[in-house]
PDB file of N, CA and C in Angstrom:
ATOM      1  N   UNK A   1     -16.072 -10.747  10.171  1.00  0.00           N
ATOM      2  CA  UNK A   1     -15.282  -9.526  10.120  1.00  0.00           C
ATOM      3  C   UNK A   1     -14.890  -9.261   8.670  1.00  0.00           C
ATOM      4  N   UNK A   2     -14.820  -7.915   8.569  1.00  0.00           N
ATOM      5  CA  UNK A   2     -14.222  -7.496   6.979  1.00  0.00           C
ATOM      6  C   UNK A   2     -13.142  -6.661   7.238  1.00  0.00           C
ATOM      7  N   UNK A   3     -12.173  -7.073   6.375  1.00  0.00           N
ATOM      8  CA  UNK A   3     -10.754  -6.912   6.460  1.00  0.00           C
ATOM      9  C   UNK A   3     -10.969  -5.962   4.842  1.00  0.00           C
ATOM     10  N   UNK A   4     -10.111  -4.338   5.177  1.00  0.00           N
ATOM     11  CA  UNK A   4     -10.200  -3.970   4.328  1.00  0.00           C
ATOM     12  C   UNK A   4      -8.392  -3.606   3.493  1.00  0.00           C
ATOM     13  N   UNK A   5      -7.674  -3.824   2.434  1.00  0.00           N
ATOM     14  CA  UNK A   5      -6.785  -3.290   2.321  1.00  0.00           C
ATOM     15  C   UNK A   5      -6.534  -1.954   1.456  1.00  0.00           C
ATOM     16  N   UNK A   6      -5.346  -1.461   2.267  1.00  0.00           N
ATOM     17  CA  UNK A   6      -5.629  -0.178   1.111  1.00  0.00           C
ATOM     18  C   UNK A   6      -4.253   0.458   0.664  1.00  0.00           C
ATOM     19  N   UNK A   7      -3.784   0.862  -0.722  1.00  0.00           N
ATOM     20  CA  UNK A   7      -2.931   0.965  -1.559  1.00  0.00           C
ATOM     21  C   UNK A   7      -2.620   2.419  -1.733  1.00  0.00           C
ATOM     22  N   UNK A   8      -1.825   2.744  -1.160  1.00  0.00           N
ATOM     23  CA  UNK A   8      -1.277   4.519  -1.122  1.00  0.00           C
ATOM     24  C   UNK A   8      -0.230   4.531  -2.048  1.00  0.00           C
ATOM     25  N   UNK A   9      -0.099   5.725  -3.217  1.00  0.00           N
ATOM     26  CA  UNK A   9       1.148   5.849  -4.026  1.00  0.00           C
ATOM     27  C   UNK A   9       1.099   7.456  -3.638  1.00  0.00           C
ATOM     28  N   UNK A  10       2.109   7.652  -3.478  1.00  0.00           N
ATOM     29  CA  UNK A  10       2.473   9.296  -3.487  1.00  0.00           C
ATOM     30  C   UNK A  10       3.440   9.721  -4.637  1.00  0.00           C
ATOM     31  N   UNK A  11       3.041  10.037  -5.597  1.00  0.00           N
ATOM     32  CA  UNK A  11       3.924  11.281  -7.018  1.00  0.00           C
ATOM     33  C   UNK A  11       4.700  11.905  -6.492  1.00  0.00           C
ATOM     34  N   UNK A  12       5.852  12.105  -7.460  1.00  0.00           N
ATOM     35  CA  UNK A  12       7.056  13.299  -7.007  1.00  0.00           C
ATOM     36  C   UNK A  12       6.119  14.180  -6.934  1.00  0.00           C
ATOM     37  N   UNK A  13       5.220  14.614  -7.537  1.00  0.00           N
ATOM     38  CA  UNK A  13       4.508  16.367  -7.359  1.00  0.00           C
ATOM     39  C   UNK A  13       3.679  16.129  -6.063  1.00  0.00           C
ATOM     40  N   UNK A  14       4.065  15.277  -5.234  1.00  0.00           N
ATOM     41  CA  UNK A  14       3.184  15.412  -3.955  1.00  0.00           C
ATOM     42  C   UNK A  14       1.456  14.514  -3.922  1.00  0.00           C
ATOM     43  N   UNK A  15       0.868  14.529  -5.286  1.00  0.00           N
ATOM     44  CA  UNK A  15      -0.451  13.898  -5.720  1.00  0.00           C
ATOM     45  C   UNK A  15      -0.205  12.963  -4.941  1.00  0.00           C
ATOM     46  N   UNK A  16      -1.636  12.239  -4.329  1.00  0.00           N
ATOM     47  CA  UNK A  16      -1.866  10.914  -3.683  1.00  0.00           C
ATOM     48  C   UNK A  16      -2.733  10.278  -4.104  1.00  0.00           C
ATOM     49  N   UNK A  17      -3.000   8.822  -4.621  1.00  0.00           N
ATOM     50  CA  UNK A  17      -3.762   8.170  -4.679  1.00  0.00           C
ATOM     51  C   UNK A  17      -4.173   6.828  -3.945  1.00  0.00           C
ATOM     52  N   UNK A  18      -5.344   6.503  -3.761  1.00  0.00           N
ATOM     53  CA  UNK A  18      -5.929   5.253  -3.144  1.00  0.00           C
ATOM     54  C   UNK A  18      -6.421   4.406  -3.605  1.00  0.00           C
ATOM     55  N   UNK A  19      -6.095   3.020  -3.583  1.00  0.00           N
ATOM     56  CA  UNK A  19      -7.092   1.947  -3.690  1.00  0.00           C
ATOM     57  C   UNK A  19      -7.692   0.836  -2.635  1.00  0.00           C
ATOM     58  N   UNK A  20      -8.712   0.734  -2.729  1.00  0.00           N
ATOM     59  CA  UNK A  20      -9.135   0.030  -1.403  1.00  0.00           C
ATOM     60  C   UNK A  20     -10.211  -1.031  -1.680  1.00  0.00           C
ATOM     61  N   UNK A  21      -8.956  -2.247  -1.154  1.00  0.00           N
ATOM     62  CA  UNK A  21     -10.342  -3.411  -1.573  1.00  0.00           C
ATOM     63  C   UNK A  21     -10.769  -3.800  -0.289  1.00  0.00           C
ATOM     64  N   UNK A  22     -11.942  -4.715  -0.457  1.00  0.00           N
ATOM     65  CA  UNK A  22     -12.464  -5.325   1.103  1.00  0.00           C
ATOM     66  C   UNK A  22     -12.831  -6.781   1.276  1.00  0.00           C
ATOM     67  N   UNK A  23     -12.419  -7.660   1.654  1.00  0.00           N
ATOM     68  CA  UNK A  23     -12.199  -8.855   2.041  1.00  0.00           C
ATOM     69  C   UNK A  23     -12.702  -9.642   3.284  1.00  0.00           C
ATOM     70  N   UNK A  24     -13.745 -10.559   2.562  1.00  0.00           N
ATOM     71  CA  UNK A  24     -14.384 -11.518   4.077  1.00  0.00           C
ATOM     72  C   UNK A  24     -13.465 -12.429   4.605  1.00  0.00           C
ATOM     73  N   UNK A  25     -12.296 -12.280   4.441  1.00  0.00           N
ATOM     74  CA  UNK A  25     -11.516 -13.615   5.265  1.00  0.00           C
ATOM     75  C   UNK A  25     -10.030 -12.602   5.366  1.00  0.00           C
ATOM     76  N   UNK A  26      -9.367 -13.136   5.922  1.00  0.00           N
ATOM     77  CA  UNK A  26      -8.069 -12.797   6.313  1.00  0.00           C
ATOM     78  C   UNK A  26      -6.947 -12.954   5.460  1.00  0.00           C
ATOM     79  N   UNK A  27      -7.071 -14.214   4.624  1.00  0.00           N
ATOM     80  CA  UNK A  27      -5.837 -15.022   4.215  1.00  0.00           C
ATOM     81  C   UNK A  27      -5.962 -14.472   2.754  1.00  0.00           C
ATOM     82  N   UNK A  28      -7.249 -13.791   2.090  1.00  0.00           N
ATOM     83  CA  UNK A  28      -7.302 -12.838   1.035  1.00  0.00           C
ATOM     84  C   UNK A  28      -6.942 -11.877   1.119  1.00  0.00           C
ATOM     85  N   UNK A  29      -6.986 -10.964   2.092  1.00  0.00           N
ATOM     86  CA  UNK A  29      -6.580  -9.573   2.446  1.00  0.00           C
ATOM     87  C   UNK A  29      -5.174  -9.748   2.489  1.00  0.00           C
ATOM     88  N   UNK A  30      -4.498 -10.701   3.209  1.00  0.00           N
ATOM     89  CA  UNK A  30      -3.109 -10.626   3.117  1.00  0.00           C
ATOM     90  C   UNK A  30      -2.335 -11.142   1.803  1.00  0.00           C
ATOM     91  N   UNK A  31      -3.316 -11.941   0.887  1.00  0.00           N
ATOM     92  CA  UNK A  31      -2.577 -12.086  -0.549  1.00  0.00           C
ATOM     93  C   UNK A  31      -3.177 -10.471  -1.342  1.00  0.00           C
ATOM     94  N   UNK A  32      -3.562  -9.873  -1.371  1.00  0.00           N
ATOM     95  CA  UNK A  32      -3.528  -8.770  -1.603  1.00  0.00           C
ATOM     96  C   UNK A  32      -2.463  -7.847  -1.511  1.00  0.00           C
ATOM     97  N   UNK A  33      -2.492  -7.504  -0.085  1.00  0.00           N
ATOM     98  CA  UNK A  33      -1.697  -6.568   0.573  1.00  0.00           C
ATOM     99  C   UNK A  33      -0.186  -7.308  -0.192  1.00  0.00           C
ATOM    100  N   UNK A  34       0.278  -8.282   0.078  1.00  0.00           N
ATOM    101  CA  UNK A  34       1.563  -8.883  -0.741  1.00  0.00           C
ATOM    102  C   UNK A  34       1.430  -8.866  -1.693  1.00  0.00           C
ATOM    103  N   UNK A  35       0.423  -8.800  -2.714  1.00  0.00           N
ATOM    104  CA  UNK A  35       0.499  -8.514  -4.031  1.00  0.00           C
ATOM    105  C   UNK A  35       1.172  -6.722  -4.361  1.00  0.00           C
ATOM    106  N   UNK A  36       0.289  -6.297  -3.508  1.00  0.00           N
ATOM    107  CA  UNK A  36       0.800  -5.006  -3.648  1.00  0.00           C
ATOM    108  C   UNK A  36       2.366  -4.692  -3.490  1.00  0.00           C
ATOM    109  N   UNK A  37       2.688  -4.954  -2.075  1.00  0.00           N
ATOM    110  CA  UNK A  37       3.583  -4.917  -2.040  1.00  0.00           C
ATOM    111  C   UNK A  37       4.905  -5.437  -2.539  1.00  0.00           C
ATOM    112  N   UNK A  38       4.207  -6.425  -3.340  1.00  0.00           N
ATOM    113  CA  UNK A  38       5.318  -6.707  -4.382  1.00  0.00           C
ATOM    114  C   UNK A  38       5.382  -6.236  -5.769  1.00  0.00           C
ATOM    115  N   UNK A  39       4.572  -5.552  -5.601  1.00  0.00           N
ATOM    116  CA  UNK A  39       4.682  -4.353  -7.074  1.00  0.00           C
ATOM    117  C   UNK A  39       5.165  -3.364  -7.089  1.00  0.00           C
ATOM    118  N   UNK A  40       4.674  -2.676  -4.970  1.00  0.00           N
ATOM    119  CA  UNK A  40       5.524  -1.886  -4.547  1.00  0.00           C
ATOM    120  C   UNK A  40       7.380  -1.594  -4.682  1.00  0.00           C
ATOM    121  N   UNK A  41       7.583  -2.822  -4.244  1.00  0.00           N
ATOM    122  CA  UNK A  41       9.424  -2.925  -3.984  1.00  0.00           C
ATOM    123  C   UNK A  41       9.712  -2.670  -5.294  1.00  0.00           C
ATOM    124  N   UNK A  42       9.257  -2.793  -6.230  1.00  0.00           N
ATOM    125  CA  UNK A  42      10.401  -2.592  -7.573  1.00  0.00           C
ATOM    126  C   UNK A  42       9.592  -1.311  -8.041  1.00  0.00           C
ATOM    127  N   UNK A  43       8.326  -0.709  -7.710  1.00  0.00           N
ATOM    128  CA  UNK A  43       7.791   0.869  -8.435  1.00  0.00           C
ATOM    129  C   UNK A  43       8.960   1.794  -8.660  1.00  0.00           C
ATOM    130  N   UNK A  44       8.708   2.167  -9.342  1.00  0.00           N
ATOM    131  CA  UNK A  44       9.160   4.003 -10.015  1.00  0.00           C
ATOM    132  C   UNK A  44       8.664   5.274  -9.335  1.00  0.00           C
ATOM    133  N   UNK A  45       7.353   4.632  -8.511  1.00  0.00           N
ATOM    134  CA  UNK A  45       6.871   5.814  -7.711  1.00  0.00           C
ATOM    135  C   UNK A  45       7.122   6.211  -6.258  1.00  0.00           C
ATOM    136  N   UNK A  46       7.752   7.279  -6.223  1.00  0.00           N
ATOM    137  CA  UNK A  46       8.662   7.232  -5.029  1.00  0.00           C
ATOM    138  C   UNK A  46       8.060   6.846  -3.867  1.00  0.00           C
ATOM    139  N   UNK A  47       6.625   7.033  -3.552  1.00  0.00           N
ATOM    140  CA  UNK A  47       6.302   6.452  -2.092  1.00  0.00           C
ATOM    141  C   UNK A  47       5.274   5.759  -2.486  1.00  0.00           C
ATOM    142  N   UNK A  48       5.068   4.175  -2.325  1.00  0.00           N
ATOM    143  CA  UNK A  48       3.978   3.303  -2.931  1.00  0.00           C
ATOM    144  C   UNK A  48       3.958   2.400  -0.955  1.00  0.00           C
ATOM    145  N   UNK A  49       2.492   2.335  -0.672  1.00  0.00           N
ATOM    146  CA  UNK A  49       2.467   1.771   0.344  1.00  0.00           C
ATOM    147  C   UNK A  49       1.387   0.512   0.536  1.00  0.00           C
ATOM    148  N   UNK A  50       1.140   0.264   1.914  1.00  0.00           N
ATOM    149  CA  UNK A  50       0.051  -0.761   1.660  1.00  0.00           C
ATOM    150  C   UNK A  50      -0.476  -0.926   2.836  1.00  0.00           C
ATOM    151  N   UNK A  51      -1.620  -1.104   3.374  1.00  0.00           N
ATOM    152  CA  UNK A  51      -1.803  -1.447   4.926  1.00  0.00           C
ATOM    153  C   UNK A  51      -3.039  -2.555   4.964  1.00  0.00           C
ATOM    154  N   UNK A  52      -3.661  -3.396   5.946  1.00  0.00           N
ATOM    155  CA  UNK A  52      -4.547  -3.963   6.141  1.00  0.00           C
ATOM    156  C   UNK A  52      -4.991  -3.428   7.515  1.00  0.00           C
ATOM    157  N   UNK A  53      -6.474  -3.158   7.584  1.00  0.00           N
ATOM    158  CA  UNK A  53      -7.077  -2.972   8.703  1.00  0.00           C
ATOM    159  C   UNK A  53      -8.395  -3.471   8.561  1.00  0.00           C
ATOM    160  N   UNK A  54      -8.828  -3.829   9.896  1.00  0.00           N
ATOM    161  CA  UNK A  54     -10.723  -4.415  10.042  1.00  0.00           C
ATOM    162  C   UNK A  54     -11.779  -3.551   9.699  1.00  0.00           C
ATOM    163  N   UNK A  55     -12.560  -3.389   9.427  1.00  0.00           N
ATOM    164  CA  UNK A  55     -14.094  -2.959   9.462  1.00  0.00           C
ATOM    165  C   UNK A  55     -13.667  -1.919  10.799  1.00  0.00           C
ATOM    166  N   UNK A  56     -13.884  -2.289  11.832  1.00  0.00           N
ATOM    167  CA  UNK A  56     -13.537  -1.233  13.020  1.00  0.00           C
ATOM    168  C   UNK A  56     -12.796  -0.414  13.050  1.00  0.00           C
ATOM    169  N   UNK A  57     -11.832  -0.602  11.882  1.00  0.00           N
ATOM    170  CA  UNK A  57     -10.299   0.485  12.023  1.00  0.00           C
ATOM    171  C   UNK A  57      -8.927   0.367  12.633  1.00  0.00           C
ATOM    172  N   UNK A  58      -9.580  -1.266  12.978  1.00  0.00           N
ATOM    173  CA  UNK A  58      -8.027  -2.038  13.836  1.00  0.00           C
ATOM    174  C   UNK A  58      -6.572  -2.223  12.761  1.00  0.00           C
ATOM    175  N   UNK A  59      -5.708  -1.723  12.735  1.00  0.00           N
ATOM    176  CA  UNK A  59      -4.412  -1.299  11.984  1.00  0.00           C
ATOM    177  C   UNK A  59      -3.795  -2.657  12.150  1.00  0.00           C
ATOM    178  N   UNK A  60      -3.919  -3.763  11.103  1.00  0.00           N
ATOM    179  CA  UNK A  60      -3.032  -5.340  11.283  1.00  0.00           C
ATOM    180  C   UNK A  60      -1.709  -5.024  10.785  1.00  0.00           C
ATOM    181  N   UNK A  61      -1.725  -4.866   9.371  1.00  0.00           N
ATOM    182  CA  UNK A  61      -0.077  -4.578   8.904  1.00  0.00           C
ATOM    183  C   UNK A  61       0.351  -3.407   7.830  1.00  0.00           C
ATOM    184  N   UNK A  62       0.898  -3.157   7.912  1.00  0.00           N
ATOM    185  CA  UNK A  62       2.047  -1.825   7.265  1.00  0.00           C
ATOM    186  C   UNK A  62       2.595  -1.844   6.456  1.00  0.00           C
ATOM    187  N   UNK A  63       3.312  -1.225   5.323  1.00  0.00           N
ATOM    188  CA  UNK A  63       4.840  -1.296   5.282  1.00  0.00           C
ATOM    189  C   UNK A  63       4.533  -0.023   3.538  1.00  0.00           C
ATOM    190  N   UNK A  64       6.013   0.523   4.044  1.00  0.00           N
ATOM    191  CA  UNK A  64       5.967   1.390   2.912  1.00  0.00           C
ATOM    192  C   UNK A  64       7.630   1.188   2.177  1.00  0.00           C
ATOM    193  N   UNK A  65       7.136   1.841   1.059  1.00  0.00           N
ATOM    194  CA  UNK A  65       8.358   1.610   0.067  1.00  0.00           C
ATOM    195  C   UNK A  65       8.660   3.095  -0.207  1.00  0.00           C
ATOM    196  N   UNK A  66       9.935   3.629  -0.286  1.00  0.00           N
ATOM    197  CA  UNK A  66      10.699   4.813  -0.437  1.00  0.00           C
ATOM    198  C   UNK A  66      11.340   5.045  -1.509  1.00  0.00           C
ATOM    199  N   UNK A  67      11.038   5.299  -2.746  1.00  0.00           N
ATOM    200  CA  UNK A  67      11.875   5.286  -3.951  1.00  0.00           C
ATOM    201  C   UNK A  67      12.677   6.632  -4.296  1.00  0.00           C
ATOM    202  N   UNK A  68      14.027   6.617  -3.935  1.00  0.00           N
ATOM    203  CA  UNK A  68      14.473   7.964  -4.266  1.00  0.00           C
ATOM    204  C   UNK A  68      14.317   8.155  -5.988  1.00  0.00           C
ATOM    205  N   UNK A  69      14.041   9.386  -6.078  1.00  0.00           N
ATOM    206  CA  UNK A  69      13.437  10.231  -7.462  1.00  0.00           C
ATOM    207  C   UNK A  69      14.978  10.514  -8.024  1.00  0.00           C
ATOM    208  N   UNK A  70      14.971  10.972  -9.662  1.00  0.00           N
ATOM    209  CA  UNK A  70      16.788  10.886  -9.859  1.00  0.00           C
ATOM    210  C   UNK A  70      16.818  12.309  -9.654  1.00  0.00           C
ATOM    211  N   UNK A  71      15.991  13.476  -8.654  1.00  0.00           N
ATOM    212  CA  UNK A  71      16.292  14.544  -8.036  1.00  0.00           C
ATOM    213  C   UNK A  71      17.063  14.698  -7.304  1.00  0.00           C
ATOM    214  N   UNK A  72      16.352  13.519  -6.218  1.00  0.00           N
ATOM    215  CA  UNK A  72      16.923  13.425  -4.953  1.00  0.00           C
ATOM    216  C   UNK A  72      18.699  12.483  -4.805  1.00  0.00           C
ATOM    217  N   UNK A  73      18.526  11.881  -6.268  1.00  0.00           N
ATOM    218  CA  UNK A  73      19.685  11.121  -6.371  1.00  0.00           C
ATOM    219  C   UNK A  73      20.976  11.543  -6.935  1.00  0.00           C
ATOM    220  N   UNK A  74      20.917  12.681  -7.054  1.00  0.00           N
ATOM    221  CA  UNK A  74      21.797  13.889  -8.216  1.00  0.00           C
ATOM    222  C   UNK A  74      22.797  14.100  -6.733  1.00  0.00           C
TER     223      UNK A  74
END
């Protein structure tokens, strides 16, 4: 099975970007995905996310980070 992860940042101006790596084992995909997500928790960019899913499209894990902008913080 190939485990793919993939790296969502969303810009205050709405822009989205992706990165997506792909992984023959499990226990890589999830040091990934935690890599990310630990770059995530402290970003500047208000919505930085992360997910792991299979080759098939099976959805394993989640999690997004919410950074209020100093717009929204006024």
């Amino acid at each position: 099975m190939t485990y793919i992860v993939i790296e969502l940042q969303t810009n205050a101006d709405g822009q989205v970007a992706n990165l997506v790596y792909s992984f023959d084992n499990r226990a890589e995909a999830e040091q990934k995905y935690h890599l990310i997500l630990a770059s995530a928790a402290v970003s500047t960019i208000p919505v930085h996310a992360a997910a792991i899913l299979t080759n098939t499209g099976a959805l394993l894990e989640r999690h997004v980070y919410q950074h209020e902008t100093s717009e929204e913080g006024v």
